[in-house]
C-alpha atoms as a PDB file:
ATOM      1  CA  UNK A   1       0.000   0.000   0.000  1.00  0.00           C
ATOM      2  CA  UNK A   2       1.416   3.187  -0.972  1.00  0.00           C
ATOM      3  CA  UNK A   3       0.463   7.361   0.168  1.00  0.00           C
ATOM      4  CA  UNK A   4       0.127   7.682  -3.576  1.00  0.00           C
ATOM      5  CA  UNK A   5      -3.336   5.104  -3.650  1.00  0.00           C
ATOM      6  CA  UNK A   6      -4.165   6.948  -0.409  1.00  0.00           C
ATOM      7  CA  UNK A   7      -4.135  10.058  -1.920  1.00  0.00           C
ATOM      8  CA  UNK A   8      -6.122   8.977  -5.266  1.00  0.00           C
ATOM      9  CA  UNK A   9      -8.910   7.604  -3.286  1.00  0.00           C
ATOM     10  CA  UNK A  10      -9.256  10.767  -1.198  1.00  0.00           C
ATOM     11  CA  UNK A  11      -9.167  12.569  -4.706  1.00  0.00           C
ATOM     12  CA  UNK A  12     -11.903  10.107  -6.272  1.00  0.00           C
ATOM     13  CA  UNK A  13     -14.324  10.860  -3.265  1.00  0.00           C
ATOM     14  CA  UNK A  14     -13.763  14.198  -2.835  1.00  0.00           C
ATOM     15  CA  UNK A  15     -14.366  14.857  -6.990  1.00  0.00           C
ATOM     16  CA  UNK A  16     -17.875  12.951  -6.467  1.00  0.00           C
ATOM     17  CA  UNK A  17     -16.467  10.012  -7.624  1.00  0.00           C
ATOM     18  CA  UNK A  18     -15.450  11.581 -10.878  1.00  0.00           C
ATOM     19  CA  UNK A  19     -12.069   9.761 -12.055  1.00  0.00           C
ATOM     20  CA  UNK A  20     -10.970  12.435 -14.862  1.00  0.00           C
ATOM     21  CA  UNK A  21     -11.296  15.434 -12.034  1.00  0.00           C
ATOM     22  CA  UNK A  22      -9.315  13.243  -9.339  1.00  0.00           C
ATOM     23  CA  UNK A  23      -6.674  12.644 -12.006  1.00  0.00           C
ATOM     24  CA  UNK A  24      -6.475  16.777 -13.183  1.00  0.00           C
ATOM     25  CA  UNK A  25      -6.526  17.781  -9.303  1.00  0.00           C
ATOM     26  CA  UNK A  26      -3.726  15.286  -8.429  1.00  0.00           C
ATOM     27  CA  UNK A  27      -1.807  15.999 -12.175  1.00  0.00           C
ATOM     28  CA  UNK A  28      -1.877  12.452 -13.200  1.00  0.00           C
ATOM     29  CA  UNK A  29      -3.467  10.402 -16.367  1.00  0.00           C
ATOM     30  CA  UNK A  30      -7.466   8.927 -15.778  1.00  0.00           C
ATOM     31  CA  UNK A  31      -5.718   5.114 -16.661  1.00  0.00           C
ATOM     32  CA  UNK A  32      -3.494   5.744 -13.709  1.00  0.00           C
ATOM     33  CA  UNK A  33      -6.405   6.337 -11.374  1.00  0.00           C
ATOM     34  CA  UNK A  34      -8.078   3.340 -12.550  1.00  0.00           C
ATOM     35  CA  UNK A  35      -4.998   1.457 -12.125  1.00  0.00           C
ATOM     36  CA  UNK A  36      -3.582   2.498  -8.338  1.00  0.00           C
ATOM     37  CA  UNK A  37      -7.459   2.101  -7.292  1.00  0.00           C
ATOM     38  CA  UNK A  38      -7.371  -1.580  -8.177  1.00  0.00           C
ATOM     39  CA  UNK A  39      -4.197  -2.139  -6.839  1.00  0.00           C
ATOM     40  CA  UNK A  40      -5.553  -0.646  -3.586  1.00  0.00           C
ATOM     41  CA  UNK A  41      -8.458  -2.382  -3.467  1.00  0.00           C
ATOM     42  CA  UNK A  42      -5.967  -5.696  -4.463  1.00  0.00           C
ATOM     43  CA  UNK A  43      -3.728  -4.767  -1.269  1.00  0.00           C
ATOM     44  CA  UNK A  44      -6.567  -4.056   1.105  1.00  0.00           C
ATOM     45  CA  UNK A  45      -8.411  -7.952  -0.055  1.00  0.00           C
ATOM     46  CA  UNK A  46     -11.405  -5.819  -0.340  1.00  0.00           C
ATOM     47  CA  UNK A  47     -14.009  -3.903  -2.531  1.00  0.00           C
ATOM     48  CA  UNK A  48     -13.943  -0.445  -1.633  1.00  0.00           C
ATOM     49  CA  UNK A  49     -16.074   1.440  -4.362  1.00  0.00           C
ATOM     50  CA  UNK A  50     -19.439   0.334  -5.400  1.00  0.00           C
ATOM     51  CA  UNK A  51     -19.708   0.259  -8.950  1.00  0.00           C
ATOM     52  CA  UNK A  52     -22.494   0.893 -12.054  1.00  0.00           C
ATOM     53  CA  UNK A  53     -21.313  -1.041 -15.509  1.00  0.00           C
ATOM     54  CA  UNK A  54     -17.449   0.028 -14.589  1.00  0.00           C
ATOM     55  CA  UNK A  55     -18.250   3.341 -13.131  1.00  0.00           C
ATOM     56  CA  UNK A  56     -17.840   3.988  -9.558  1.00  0.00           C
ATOM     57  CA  UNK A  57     -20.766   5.386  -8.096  1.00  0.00           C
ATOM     58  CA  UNK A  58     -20.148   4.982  -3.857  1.00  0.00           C
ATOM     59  CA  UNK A  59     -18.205   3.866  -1.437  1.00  0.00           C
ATOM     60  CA  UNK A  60     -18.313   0.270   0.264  1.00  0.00           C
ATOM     61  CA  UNK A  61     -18.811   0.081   4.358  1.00  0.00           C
ATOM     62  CA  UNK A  62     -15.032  -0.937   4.131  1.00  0.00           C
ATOM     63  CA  UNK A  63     -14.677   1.880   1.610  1.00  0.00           C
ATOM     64  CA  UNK A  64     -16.156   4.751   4.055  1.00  0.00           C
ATOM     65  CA  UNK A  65     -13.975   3.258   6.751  1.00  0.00           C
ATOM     66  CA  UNK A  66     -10.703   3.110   4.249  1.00  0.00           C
ATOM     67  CA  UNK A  67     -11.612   6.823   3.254  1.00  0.00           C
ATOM     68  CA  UNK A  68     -11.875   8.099   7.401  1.00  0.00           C
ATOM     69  CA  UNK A  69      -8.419   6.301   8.230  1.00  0.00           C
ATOM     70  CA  UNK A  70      -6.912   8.028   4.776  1.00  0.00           C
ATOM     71  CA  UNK A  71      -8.242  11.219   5.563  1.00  0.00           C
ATOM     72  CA  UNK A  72      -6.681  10.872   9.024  1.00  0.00           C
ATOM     73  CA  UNK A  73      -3.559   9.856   7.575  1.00  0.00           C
ATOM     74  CA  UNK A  74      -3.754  12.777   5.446  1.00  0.00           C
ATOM     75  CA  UNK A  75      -3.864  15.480   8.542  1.00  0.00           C
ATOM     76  CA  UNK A  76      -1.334  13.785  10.236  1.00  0.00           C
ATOM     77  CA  UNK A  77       0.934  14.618   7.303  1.00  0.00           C
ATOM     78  CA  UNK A  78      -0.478  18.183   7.004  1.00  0.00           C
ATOM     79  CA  UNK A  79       0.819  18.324  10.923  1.00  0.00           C
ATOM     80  CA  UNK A  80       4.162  17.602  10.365  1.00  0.00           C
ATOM     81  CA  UNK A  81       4.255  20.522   7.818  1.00  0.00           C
ATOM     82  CA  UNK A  82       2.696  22.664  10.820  1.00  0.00           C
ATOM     83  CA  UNK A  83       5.066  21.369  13.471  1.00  0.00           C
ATOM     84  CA  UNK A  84       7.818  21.566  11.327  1.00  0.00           C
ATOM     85  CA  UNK A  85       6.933  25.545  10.325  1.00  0.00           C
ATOM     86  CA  UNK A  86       5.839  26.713  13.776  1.00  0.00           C
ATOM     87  CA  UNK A  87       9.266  25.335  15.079  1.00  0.00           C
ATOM     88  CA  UNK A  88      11.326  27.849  12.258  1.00  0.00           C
ATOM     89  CA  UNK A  89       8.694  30.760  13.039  1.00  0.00           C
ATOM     90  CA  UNK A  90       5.255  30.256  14.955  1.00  0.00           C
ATOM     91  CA  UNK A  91       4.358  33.858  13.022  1.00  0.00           C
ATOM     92  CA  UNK A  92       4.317  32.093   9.635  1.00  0.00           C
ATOM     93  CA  UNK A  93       0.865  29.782   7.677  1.00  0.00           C
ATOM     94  CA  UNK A  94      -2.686  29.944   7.041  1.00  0.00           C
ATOM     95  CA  UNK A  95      -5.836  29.236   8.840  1.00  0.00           C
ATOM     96  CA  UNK A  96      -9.227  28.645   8.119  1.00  0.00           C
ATOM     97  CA  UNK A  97     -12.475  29.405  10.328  1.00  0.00           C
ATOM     98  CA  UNK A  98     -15.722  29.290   8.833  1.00  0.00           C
ATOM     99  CA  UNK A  99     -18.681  30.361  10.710  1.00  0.00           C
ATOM    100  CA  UNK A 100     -21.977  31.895  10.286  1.00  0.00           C
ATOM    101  CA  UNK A 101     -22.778  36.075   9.207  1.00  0.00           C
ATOM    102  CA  UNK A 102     -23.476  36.396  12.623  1.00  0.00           C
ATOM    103  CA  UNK A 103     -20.100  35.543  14.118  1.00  0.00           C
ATOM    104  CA  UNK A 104     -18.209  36.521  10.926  1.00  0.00           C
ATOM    105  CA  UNK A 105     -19.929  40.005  11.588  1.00  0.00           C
ATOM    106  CA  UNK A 106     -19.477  40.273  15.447  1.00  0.00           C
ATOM    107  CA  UNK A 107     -17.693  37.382  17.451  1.00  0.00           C
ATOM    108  CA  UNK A 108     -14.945  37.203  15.402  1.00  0.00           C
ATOM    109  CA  UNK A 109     -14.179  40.631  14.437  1.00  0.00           C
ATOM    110  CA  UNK A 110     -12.402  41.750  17.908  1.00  0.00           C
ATOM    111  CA  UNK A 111     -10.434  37.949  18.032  1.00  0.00           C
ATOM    112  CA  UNK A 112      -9.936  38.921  14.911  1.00  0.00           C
ATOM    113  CA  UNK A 113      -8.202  42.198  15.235  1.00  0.00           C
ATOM    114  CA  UNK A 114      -6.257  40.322  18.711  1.00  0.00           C
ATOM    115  CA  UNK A 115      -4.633  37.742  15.984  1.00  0.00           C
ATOM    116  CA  UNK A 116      -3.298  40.499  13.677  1.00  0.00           C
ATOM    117  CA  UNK A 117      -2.017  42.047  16.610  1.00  0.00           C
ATOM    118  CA  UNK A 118       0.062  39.018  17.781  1.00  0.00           C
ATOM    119  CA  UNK A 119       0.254  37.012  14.661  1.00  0.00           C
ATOM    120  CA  UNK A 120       1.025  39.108  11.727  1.00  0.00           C
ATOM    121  CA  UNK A 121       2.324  37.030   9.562  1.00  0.00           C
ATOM    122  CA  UNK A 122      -0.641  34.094   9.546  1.00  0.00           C
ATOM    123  CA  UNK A 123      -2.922  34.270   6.907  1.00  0.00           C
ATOM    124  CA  UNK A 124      -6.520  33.813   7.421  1.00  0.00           C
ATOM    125  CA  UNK A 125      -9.593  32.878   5.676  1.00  0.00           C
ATOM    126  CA  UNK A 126     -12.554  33.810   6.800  1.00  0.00           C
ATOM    127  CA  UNK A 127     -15.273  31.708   5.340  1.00  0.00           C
ATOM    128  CA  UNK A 128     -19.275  32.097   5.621  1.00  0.00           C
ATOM    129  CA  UNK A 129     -21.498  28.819   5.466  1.00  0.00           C
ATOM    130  CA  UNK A 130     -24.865  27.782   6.761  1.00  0.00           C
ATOM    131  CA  UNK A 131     -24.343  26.559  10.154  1.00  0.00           C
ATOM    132  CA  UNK A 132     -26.018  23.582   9.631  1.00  0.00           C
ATOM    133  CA  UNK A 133     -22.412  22.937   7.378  1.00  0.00           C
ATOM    134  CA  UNK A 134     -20.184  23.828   9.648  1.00  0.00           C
ATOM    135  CA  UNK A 135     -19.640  20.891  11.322  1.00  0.00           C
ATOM    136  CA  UNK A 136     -18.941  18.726   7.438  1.00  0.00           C
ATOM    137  CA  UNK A 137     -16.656  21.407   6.952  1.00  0.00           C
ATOM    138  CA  UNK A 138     -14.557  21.020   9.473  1.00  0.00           C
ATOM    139  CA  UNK A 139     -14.255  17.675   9.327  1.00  0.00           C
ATOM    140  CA  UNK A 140     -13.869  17.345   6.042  1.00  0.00           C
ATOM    141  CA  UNK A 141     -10.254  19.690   6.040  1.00  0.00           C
ATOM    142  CA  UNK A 142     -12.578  22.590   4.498  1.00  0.00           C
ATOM    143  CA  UNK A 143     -11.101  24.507   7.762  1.00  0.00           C
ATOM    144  CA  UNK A 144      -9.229  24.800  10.348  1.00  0.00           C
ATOM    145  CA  UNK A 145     -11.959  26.070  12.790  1.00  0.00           C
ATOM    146  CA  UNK A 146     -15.713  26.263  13.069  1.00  0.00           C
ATOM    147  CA  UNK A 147     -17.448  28.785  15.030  1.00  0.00           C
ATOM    148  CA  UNK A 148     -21.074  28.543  15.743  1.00  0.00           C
ATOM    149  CA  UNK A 149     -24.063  28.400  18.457  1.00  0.00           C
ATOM    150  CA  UNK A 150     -24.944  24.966  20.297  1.00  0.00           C
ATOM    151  CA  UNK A 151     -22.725  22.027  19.909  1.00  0.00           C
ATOM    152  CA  UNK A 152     -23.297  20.156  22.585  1.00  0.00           C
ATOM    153  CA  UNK A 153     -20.020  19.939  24.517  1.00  0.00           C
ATOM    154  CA  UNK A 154     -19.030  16.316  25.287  1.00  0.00           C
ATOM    155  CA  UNK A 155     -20.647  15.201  22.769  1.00  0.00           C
ATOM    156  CA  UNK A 156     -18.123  15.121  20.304  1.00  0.00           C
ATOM    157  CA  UNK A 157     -19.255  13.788  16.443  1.00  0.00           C
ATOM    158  CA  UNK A 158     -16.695  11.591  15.286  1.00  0.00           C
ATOM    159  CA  UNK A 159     -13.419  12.738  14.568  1.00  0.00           C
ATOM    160  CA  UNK A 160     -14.370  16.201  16.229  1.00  0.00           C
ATOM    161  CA  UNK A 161     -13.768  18.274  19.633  1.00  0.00           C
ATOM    162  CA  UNK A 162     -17.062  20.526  20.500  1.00  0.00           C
ATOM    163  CA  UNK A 163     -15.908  23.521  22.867  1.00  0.00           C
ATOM    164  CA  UNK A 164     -19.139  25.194  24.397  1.00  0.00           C
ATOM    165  CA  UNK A 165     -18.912  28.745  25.646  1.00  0.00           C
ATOM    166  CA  UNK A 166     -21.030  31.634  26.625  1.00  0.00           C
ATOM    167  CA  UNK A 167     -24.859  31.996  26.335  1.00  0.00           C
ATOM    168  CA  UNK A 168     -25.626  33.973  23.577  1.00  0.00           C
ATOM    169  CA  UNK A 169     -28.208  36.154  24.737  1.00  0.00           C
ATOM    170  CA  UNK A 170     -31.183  37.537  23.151  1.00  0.00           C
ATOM    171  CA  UNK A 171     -32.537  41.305  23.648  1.00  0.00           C
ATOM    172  CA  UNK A 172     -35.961  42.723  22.723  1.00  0.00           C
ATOM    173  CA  UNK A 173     -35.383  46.100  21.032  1.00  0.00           C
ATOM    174  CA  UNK A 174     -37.942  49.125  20.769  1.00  0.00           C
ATOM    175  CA  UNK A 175     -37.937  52.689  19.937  1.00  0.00           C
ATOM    176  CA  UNK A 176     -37.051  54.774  23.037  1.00  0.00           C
ATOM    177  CA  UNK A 177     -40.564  56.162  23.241  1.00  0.00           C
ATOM    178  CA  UNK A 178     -42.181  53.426  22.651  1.00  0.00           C
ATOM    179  CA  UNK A 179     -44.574  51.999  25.389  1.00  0.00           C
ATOM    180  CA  UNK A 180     -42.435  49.325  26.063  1.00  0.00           C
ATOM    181  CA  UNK A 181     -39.821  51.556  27.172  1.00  0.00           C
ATOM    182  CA  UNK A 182     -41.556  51.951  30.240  1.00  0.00           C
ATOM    183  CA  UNK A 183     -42.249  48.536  31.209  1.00  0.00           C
ATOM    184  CA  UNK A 184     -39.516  46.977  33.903  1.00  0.00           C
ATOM    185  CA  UNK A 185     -39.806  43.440  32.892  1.00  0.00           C
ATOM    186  CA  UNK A 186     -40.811  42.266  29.020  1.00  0.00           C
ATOM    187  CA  UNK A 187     -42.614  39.085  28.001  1.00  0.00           C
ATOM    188  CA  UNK A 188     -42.938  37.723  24.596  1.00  0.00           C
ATOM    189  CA  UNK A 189     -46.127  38.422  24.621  1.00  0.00           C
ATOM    190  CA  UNK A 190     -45.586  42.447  25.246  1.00  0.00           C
ATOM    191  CA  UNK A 191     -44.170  41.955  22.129  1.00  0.00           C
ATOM    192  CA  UNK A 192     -46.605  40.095  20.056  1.00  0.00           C
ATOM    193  CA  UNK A 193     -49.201  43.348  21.415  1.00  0.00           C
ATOM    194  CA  UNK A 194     -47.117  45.429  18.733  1.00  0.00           C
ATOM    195  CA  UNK A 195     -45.949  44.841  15.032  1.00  0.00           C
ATOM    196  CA  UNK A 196     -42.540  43.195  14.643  1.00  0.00           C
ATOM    197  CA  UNK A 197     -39.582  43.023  12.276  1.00  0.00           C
ATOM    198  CA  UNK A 198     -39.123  39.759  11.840  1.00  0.00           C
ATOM    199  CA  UNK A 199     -36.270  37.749   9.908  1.00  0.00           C
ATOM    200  CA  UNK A 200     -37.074  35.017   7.625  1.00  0.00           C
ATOM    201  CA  UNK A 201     -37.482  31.265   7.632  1.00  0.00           C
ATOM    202  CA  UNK A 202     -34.169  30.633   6.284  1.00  0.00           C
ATOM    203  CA  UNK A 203     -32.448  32.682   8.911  1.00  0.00           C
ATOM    204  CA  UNK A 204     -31.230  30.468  11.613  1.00  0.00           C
ATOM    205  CA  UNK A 205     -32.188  33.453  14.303  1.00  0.00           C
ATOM    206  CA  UNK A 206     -35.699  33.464  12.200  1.00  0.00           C
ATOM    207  CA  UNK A 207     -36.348  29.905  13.011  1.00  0.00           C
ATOM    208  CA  UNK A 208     -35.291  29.986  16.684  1.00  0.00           C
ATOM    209  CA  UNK A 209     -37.386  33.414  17.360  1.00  0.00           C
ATOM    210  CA  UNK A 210     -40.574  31.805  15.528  1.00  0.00           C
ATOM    211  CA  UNK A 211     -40.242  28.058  17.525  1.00  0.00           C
ATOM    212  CA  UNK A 212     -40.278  30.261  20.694  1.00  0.00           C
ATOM    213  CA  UNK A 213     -43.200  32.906  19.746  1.00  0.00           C
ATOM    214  CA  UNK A 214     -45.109  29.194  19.002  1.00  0.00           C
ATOM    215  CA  UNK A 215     -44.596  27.552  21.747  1.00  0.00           C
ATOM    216  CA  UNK A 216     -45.587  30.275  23.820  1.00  0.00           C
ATOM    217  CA  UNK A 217     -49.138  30.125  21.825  1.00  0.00           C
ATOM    218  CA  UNK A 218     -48.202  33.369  20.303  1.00  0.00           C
ATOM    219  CA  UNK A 219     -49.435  34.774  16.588  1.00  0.00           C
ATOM    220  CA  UNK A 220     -47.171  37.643  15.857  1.00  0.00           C
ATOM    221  CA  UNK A 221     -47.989  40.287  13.472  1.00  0.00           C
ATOM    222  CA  UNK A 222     -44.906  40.498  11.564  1.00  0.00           C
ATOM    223  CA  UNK A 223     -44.967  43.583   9.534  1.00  0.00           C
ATOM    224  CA  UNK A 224     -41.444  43.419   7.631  1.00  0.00           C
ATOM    225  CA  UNK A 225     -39.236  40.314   7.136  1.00  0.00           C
ATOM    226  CA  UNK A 226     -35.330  40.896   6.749  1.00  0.00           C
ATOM    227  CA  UNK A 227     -31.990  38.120   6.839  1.00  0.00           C
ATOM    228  CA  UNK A 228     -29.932  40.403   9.110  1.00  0.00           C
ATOM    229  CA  UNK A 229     -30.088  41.957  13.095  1.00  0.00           C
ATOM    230  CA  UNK A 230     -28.513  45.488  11.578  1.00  0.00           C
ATOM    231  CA  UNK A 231     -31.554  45.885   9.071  1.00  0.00           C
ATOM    232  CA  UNK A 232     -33.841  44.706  11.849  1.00  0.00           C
ATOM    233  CA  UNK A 233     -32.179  47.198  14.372  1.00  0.00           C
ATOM    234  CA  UNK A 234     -32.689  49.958  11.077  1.00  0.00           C
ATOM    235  CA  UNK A 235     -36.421  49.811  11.025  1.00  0.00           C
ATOM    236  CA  UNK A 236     -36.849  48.951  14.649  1.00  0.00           C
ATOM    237  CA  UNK A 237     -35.383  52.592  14.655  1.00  0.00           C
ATOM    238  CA  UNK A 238     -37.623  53.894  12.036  1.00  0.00           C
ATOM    239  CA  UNK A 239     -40.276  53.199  14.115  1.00  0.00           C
ATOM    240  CA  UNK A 240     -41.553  50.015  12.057  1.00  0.00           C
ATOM    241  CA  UNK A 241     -42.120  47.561  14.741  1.00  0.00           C
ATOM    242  CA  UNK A 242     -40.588  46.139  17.699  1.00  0.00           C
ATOM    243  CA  UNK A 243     -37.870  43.045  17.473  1.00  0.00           C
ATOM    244  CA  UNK A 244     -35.413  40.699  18.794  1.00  0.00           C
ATOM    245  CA  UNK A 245     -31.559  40.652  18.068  1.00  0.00           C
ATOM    246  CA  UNK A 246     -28.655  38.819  19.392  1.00  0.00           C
ATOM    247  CA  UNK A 247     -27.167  40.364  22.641  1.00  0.00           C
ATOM    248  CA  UNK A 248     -23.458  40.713  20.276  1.00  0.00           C
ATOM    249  CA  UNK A 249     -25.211  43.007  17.526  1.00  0.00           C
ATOM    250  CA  UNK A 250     -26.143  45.845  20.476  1.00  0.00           C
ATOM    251  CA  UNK A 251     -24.096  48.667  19.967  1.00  0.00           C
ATOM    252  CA  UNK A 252     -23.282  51.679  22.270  1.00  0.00           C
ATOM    253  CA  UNK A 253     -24.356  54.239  19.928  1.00  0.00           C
ATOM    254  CA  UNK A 254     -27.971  52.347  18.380  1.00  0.00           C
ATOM    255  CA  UNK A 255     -30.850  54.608  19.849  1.00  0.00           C
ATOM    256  CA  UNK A 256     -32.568  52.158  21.136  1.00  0.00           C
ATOM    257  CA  UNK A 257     -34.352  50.925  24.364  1.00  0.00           C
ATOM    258  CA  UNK A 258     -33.836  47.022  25.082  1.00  0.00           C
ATOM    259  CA  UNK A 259     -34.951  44.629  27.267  1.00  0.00           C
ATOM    260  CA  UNK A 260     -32.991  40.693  27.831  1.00  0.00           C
ATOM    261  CA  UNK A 261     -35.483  38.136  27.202  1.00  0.00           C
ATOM    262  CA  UNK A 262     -32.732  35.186  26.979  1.00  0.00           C
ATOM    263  CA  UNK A 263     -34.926  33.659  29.921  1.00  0.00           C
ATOM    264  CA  UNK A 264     -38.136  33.342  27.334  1.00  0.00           C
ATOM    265  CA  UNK A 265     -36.074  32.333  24.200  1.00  0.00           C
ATOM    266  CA  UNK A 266     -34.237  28.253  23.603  1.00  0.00           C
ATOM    267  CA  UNK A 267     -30.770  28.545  25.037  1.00  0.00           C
ATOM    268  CA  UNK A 268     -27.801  28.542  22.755  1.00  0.00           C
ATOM    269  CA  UNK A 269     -23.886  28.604  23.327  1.00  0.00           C
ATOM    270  CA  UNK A 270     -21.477  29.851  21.450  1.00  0.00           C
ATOM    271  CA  UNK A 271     -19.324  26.930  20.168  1.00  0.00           C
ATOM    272  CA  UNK A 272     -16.234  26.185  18.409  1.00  0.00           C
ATOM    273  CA  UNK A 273     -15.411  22.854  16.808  1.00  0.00           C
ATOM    274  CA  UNK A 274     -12.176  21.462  15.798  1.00  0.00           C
ATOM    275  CA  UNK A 275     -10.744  18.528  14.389  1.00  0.00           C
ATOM    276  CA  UNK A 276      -9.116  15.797  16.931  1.00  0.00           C
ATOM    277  CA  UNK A 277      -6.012  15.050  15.350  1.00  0.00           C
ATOM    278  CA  UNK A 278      -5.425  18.932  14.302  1.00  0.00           C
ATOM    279  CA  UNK A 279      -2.387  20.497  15.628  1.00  0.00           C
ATOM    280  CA  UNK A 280      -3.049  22.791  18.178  1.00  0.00           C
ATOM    281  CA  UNK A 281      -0.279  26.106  17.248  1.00  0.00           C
ATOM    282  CA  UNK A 282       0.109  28.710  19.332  1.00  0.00           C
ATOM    283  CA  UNK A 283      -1.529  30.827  16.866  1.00  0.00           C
ATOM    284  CA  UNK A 284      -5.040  28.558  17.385  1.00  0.00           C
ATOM    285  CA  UNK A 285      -4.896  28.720  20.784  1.00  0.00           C
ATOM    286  CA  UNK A 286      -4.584  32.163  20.820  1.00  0.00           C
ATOM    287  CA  UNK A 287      -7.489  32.467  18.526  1.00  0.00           C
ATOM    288  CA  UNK A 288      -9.539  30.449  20.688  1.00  0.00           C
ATOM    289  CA  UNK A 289      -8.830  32.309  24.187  1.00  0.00           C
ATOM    290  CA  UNK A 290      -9.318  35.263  22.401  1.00  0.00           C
ATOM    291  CA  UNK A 291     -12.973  34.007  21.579  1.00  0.00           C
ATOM    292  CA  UNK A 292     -13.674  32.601  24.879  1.00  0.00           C
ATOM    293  CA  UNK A 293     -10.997  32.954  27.723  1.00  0.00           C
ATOM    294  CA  UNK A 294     -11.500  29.551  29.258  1.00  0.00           C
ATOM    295  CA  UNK A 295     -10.525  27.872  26.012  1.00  0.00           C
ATOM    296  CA  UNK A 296      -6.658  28.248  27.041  1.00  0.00           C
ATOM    297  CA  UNK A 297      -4.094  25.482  26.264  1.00  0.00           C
ATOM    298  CA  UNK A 298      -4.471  23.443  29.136  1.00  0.00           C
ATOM    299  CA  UNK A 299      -8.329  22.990  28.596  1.00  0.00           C
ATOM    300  CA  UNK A 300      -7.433  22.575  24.893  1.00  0.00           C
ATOM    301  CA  UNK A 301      -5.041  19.769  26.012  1.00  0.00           C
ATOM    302  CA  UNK A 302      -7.665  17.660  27.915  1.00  0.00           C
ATOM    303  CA  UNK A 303     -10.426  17.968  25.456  1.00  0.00           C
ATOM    304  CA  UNK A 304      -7.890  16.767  22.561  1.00  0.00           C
ATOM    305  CA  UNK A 305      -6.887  13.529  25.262  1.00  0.00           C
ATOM    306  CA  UNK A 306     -10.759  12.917  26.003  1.00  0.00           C
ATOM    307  CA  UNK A 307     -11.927  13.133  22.547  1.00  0.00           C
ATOM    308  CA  UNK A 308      -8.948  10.798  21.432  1.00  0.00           C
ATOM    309  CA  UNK A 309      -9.407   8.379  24.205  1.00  0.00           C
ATOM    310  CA  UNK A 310     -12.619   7.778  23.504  1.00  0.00           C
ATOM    311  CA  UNK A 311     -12.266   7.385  20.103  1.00  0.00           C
END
């Protein structure tokens, strides 16, 4: 068996089992690919593709199983070539954190800004994905980091470390003369008296705001629909309706009055997932404690020796 067949079956799966894109993407000939396949599948005593008149279509149980231990072998590779750079100069690579608008927008802007500060010289990409991706991203080598709301901590999908942080809390949000203003405590249903900005079904927020005004036998009247907490703020200033907005979009200078209503809404966490075998730099780490201060090295550390432990 040889890193070479390794390689071409990571290529084949990852190109949707298309043999002519694994062979351009790896700069070899399609007949090669064929070849080094069956001479994996020869070495391994095993079928490891499923396949339609000659064409691979799938992978075999053994096949998904081959595919998880090359993609490990893969990282572990990619780690070397981290160790081996952070040792000449830990202010030197690339990383990758994808993440949500929401955190792109506000969580990671001031860890953001901390990096630069410390870590000039590392590269980063910043990517934006539907949370419900994050996790496949990650674990598929897309990035380095995700950053999103509720993974459960300890409960670690395979191949990944969950790191829960702080409640992200909610905050009605009125005019400053509106009737509301005057009110010391705010229910859901104070709100649902008034019309409301709302955001739509395809915004994560959206969905979570809507479960919670239903469950609370509530009808709102929603009189605008937007995808973002800064238009919803904009027209909540206008004078359009009342809303709801994470705690991190509040700003010192909006002119607005506010009341928390995290109590009334589904709790969520802000989370960061990571790959278990990924080599924690100093640069990561830094990242992390910037984003949540009890993510520091040593808590890093134990998480990495749990999640491979039990794995």
């Amino acid at each position: 068996m040889k890193l070479r067949q390794l390689q071409l079956l990571l290529a084949v799966v990852r190109n949707e089992m298309n043999i002519s894109a694994a062979a351009a993407a790896l700069h070899t000939s399609q007949p090669s690919v064929s070849r080094q396949i069956i001479q994996l599948e020869e070495e391994v005593g095993a079928t490891l593709f499923t396949r339609r008149k000659n064409r691979m279509v799938g992978l075999t149980p053994i096949g998904e199983a081959a595919f998880e231990a090359a993609r490990r072998i893969e990282n572990q590779i990619a780690n070397i070539d981290l160790i081996a750079r952070e040792a000449r100069d830990p202010n030197e690579g690339s990383l990758s954190v994808v993440t949500s608008h929401l955190h792109a927008r506000y969580t990671m802007l001031e860890p953001m800004r901390a990096l630069r500060r410390s870590y000039p010289g590392i590269h980063v990409t910043l990517l934006q994905a539907d949370p419900d991706r994050i996790q496949d991203m990650v674990r598929n080598g897309d990035a380095d980091i995700g950053m999103g709301v509720s993974y459960q901590a300890g409960k670690n999908s395979a191949g990944l470390i969950i790191l829960r942080g702080d409640l992200l809390r909610r905050m009605a949000i009125f005019p400053k003369d509106h009737p509301l203003a005057t009110k010391r405590e705010i229910t859901l249903a104070d709100l649902c008296s008034y019309d409301m900005i709302g955001f739509t079904e395809r915004s994560r927020t959206g969905r979570i705001v809507s479960r919670a005004l239903q469950s609370a036998g509530l009808n709102p009247r929603i009189s605008v629909r937007v995808n973002d907490s800064d238009v919803v703020k904009a027209y909540v200033t206008a004078g359009l309706g009342v809303g709801i907005v994470p705690n991190i979009t509040i700003k010192a200078h909006d002119d607005l009055a506010m009341s928390d209503i995290t109590d009334q809404m589904p709790k969520r966490h802000i989370s960061v997932v990571l790959r278990d075998d990924m080599h924690m730099r100093q640069s990561v780490i830094a990242l992390l404690e910037s984003i949540c201060p009890q993510w520091n090295a040593v808590a890093l550390q134990r998480e990495i020796s749990k999640a491979r432990s039990s794995g």
